[in-house]
Protein backbone atom coordinates (compact mmCIF):
# COMPACT_ATOMS: atom_id res chain seq x y z
CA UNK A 1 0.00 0.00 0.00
CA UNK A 2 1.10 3.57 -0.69
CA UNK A 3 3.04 5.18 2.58
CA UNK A 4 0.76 7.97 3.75
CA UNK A 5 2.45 11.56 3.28
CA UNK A 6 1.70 13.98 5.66
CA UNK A 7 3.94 17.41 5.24
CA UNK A 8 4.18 19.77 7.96
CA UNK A 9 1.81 21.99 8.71
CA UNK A 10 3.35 25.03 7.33
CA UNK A 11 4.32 23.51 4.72
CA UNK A 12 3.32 25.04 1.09
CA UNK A 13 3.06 21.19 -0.54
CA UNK A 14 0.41 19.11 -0.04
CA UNK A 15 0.20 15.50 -1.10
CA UNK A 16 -1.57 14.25 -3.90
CA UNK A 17 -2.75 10.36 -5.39
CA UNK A 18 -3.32 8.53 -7.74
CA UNK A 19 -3.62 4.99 -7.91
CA UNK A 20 -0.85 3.69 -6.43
CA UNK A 21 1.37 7.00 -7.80
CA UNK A 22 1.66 10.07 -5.28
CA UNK A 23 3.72 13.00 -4.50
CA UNK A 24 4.11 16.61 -3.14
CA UNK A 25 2.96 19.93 -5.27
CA UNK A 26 2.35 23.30 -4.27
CA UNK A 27 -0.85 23.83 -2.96
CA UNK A 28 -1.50 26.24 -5.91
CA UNK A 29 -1.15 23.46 -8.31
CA UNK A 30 -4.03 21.33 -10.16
CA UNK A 31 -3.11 17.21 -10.39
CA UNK A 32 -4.80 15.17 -12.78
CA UNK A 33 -4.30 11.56 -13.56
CA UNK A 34 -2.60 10.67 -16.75
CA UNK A 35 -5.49 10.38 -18.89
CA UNK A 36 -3.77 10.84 -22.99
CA UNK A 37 -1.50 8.13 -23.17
CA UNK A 38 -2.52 4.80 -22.87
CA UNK A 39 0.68 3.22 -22.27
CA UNK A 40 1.40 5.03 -18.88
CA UNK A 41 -0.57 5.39 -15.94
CA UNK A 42 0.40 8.02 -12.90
CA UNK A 43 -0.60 11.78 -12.48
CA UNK A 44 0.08 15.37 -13.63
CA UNK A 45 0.23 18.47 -11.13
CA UNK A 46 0.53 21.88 -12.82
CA UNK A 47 -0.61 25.70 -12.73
CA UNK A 48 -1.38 24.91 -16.11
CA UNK A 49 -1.77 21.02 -16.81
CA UNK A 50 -2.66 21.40 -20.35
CA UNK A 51 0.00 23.68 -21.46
CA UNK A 52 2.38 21.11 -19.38
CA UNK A 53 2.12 18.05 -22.15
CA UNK A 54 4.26 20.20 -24.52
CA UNK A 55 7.31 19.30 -22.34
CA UNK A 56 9.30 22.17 -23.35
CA UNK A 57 10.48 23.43 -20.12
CA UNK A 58 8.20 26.75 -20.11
CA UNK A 59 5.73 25.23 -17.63
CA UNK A 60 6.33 24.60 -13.88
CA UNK A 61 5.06 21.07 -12.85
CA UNK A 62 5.28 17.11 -11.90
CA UNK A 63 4.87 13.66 -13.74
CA UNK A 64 5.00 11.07 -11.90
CA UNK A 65 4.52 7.92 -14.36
CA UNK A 66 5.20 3.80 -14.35
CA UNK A 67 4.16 1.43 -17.35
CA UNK A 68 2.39 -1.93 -16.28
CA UNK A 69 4.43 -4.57 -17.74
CA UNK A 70 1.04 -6.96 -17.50
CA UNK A 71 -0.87 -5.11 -19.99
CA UNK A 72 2.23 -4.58 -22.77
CA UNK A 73 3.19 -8.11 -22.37
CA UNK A 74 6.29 -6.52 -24.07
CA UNK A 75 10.32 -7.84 -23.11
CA UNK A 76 11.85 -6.77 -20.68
CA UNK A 77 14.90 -5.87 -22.25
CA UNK A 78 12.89 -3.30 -24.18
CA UNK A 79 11.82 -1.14 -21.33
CA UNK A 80 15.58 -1.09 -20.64
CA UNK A 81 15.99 0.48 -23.94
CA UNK A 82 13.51 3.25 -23.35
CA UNK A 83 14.80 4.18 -20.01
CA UNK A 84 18.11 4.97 -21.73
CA UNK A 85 16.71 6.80 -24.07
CA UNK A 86 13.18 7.63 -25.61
CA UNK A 87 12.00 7.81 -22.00
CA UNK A 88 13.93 10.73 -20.71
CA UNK A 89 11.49 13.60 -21.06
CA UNK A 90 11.79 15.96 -24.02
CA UNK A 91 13.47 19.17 -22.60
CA UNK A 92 16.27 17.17 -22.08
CA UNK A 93 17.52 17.50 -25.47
CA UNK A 94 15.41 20.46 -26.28
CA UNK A 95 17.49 23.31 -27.97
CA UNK A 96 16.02 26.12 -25.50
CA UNK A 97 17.28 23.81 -22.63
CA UNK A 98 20.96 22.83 -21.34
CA UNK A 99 21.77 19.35 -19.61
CA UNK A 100 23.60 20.54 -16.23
CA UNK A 101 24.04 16.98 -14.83
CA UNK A 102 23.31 13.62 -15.73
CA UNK A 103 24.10 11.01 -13.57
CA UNK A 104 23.91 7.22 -14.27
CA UNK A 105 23.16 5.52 -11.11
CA UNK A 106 22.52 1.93 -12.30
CA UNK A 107 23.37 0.06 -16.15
CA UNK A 108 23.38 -3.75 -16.61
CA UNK A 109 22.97 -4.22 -20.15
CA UNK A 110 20.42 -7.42 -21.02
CA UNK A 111 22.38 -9.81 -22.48
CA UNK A 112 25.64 -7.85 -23.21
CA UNK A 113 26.64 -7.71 -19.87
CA UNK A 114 25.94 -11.64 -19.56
CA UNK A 115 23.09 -14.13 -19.58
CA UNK A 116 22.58 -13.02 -16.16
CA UNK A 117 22.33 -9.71 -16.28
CA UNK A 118 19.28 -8.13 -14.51
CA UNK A 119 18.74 -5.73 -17.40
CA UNK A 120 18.00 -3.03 -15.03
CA UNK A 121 18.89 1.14 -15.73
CA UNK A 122 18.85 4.25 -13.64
CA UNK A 123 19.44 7.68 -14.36
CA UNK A 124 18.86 11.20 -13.23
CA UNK A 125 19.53 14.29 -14.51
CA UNK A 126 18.93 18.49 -14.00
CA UNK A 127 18.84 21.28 -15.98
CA UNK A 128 18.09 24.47 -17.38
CA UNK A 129 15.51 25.99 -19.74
CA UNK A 130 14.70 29.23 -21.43
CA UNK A 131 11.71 28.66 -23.44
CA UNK A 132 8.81 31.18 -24.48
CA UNK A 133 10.16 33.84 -22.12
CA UNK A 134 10.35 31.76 -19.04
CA UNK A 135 13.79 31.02 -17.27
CA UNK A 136 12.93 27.33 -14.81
CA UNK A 137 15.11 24.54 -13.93
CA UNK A 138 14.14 20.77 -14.06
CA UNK A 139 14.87 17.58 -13.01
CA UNK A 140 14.10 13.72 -14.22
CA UNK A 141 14.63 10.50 -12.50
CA UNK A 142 13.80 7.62 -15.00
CA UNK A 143 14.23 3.73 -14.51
CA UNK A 144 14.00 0.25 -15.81
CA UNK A 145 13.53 -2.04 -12.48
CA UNK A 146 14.51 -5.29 -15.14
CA UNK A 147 15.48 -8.45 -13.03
CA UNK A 148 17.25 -6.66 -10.11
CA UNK A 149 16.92 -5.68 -6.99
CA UNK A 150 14.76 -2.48 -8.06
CA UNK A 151 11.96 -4.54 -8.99
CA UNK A 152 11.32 -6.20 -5.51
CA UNK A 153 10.88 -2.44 -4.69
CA UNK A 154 8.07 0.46 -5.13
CA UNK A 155 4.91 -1.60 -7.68
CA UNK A 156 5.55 -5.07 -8.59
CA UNK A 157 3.84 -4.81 -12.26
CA UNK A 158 5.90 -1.85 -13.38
CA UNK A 159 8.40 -2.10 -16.08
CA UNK A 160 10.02 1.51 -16.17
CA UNK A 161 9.57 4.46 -14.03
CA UNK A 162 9.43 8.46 -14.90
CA UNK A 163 9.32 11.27 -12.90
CA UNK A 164 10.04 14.75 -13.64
CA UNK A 165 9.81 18.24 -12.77
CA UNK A 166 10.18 21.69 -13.33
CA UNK A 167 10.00 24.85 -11.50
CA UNK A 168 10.75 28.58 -12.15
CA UNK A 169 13.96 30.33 -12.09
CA UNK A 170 15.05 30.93 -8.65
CA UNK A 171 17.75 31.08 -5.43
CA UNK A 172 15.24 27.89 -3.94
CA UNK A 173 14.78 26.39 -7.58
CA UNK A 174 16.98 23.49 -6.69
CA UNK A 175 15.42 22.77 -3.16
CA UNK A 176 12.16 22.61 -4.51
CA UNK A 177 13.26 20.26 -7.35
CA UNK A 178 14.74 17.97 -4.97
CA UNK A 179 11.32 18.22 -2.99
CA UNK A 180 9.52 17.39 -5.93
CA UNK A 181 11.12 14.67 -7.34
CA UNK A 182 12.64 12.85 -4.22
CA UNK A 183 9.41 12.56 -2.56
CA UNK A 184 7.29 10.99 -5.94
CA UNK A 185 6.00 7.57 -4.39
CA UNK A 186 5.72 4.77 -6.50
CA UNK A 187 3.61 2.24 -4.03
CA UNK A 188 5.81 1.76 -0.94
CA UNK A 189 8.50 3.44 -2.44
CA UNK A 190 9.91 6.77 -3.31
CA UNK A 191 12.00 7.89 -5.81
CA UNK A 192 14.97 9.06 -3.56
CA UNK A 193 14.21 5.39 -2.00
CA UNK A 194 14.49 3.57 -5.55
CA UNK A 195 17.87 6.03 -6.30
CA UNK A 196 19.15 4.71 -3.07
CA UNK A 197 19.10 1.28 -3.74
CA UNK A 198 20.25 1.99 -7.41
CA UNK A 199 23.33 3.16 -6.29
CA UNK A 200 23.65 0.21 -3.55
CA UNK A 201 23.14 -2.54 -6.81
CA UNK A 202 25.69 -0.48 -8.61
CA UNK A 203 28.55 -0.85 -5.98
CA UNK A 204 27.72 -4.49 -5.83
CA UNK A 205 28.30 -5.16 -9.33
């Protein structure tokens, strides 16, 4: 079952559900499920959740997404494949925005790296956008449990994981990034939580 978030008091997030998907977002924000693409399932938060699905950095907000490897029926080896690439979110190679950081926290390559290898991928990056006017910052964590340890973790069925974010231009920008993203739950765990143990697999290798 999902852990129940309860911020502090004064605090300007509130928590927000969906399925088995939640998160923080400024109470100011609307959330939405993921309701135009039928291969993901999750939610949206936004000041503007429509304008948000361009992806171009210009709009502050929060996906939090996972794929259901039961209704795909897909390999596994594939969802590896979009993790390390078509699944990082569009601003990341946007020209308007600039890669700051990308960070590889977990890559066993199916096969390649053996007939053993748990196929699993894990990798987070930040940047910067300036894109119809606005300046904002964002941040993506996106993974393929595959046969590792990931995938005794967070929901059972999923086959890759996406969450990203983006805020406005500012001295707290990258406090309220890492607010954003860390806290994303994905059933009983969170994203820092499935980073954590990313990095843990990756030392063991």
């Amino acid at each position: 079952m999902p852990v129940d978030l309860k911020p502090p008091l004064t605090s300007p997030f509130v928590p927000i559900e969906n399925g088995d998907v939640q998160a923080f977002v400024p109470k100011q924000w609307e959330s939405s499920s993921i309701a135009t693409d039928p291969l993901r399932q999750g939610l949206v938060a936004s000041p503007d959740p429509k304008a948000w699905g361009d992806m171009d950095g210009s709009v502050p907000g929060l996906e939090v997404a996972w794929v259901d490897v039961t209704r795909l029926g897909i390999p596994t080896d594939l969802y590896y494949l979009a993790a390390s690439g078509p699944a990082i979110p569009a601003m990341a190679s946007s020209r308007r925005c600039h890669r700051v950081h990308v960070s590889v926290l977990l890559n066993h390559r199916p096969l390649s790296d053996g007939p053993y290898s748990p196929g699993d991928y894990v990798e987070r990056g930040t940047g910067t956008c300036h894109a119809r006017g606005r300046a904002t910052r964002y941040a993506y964590f996106v993974a393929a449990p595959g046969f590792g340890p990931l995938r005794e973790m967070g929901i059972p069925t999923s086959g890759l994981y996406l969450a990203v974010a983006v805020v406005p231009q500012s001295p707290n920008a990258e406090k309220r990034l890492q607010t954003l993203l860390r806290s994303a739950q994905y059933g009983s765990a969170s994203v820092g939580d499935l980073m954590q143990a990313a990095r843990q697999s990756a030392q063991l290798s």
